[in-house]
C-alpha atoms as a PDB file:
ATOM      1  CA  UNK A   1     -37.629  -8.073 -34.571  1.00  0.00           C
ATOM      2  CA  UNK A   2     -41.251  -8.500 -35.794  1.00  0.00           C
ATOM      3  CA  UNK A   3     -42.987  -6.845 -38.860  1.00  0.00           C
ATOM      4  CA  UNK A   4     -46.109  -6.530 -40.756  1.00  0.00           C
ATOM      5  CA  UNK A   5     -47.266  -4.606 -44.034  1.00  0.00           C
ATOM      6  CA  UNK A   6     -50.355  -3.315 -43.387  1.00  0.00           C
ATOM      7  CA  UNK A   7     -52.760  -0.566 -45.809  1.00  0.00           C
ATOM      8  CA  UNK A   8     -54.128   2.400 -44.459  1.00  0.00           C
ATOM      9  CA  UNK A   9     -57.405   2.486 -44.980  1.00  0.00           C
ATOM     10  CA  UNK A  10     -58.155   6.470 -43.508  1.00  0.00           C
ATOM     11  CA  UNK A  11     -59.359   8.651 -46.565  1.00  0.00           C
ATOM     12  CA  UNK A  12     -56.357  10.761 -46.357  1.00  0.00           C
ATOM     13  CA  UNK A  13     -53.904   8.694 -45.291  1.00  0.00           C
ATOM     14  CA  UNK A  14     -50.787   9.384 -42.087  1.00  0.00           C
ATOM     15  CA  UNK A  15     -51.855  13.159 -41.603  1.00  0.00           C
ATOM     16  CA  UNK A  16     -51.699  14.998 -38.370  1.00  0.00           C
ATOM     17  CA  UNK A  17     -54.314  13.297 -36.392  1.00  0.00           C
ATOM     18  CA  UNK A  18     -53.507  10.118 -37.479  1.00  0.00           C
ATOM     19  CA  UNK A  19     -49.672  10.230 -37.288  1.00  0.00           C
ATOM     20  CA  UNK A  20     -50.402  11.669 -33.457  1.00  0.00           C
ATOM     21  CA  UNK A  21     -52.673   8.568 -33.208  1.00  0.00           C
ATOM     22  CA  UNK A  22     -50.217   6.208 -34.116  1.00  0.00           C
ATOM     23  CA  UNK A  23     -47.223   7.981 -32.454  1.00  0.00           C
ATOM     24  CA  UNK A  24     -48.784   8.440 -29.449  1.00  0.00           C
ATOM     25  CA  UNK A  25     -49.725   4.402 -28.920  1.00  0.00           C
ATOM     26  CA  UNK A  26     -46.670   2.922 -30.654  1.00  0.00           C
ATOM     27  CA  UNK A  27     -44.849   5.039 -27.583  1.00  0.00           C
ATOM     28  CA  UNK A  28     -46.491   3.482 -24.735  1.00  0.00           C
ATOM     29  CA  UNK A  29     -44.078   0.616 -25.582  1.00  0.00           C
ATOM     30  CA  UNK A  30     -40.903  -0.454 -24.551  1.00  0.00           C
ATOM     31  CA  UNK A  31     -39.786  -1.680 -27.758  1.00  0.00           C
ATOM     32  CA  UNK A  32     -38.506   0.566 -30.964  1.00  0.00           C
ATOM     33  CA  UNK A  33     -41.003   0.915 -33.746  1.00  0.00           C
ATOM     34  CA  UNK A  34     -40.263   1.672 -37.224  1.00  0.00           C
ATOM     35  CA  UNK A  35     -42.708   2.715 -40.175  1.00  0.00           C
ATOM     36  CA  UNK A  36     -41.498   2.107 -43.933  1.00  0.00           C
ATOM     37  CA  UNK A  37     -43.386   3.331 -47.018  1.00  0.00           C
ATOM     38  CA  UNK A  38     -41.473   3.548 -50.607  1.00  0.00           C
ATOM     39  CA  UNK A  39     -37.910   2.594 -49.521  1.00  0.00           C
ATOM     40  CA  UNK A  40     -38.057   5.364 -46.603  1.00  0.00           C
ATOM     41  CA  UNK A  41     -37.994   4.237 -42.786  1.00  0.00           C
ATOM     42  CA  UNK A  42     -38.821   6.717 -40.046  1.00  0.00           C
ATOM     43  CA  UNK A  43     -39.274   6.264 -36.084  1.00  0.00           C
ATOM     44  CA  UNK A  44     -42.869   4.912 -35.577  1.00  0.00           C
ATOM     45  CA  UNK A  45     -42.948   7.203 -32.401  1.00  0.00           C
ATOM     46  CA  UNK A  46     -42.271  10.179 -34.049  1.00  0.00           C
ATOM     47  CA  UNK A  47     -44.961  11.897 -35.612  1.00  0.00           C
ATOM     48  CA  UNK A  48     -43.171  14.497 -37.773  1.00  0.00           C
ATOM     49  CA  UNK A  49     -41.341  11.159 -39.344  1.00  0.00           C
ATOM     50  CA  UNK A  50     -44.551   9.499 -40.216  1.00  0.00           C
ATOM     51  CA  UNK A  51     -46.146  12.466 -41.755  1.00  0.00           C
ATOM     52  CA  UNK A  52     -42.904  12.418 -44.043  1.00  0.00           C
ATOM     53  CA  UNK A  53     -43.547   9.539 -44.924  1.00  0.00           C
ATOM     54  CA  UNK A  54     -46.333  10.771 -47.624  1.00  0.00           C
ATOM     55  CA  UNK A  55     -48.309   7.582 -47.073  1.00  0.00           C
ATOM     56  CA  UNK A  56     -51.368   7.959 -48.665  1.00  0.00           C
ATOM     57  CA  UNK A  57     -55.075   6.317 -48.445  1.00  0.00           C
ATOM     58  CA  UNK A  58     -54.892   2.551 -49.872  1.00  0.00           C
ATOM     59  CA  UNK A  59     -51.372   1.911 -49.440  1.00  0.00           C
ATOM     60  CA  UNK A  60     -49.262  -0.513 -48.037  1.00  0.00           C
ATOM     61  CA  UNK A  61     -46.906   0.510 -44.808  1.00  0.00           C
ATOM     62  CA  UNK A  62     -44.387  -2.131 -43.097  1.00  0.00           C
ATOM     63  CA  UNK A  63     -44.283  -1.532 -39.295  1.00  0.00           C
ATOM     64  CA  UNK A  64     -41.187  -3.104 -37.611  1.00  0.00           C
ATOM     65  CA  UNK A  65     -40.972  -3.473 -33.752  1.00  0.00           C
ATOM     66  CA  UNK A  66     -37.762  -4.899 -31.704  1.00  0.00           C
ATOM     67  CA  UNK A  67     -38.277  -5.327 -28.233  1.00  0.00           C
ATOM     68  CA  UNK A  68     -39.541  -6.917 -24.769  1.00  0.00           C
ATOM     69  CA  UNK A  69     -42.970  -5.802 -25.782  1.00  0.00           C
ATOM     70  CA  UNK A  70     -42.428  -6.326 -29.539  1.00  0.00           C
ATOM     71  CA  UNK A  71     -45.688  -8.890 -30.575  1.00  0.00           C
ATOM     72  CA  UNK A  72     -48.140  -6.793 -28.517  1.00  0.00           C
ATOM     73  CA  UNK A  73     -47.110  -3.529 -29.681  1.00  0.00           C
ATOM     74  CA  UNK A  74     -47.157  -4.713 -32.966  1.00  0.00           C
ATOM     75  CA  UNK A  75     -50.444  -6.122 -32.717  1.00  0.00           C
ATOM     76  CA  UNK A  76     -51.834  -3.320 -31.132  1.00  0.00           C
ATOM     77  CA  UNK A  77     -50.808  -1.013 -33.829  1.00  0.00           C
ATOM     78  CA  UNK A  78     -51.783  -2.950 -36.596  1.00  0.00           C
ATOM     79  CA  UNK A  79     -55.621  -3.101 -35.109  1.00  0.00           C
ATOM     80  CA  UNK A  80     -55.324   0.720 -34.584  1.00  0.00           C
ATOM     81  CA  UNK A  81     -54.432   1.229 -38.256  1.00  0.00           C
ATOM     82  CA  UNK A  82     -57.149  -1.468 -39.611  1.00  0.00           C
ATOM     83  CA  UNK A  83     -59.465   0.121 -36.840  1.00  0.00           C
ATOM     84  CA  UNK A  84     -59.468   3.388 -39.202  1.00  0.00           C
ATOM     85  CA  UNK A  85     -57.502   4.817 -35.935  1.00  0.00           C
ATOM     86  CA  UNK A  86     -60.463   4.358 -33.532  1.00  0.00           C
ATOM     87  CA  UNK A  87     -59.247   2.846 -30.431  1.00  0.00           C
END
């Protein structure tokens, strides 16, 4: 298992479009994906978990992935997230 913290830089934060965005790419992996924010841990290819999540503009998230696939996804979804989400 690999993680990061990264901070999400979008002006509102994981919201719909954003949580699709990142639930959408972190499932074209093999590996399991995880998103933390304030002691709560949801499946990072769920989008209805990362919306829960309440993470906000500015703040710091901790993506954990375990897998075959595990450095590329991670890297991939840490670009997408300091990208602003454009791919």
């Amino acid at each position: 298992m690999i993680k990061d913290t990264v901070v999400v830089i979008d002006k509102i934060g994981f919201h719909a479009r954003t949580a699709s965005l990142f639930a959408k790419k972190a499932g074209e992996f093999e590996s399991t994906v995880q998103v933390s924010f304030n002691d709560k841990t949801v499946n990072g290819k769920s989008m209805l978990g990362i919306m829960t999540l309440g993470a906000k503009s500015d703040t710091a998230i901790e993506i954990m992935v375990d897998g075959q696939d595990e450095k590329q996804a991670l890297e991939v979804l840490v670009d997408l997230i300091n990208n602003n989400f454009n791919s």
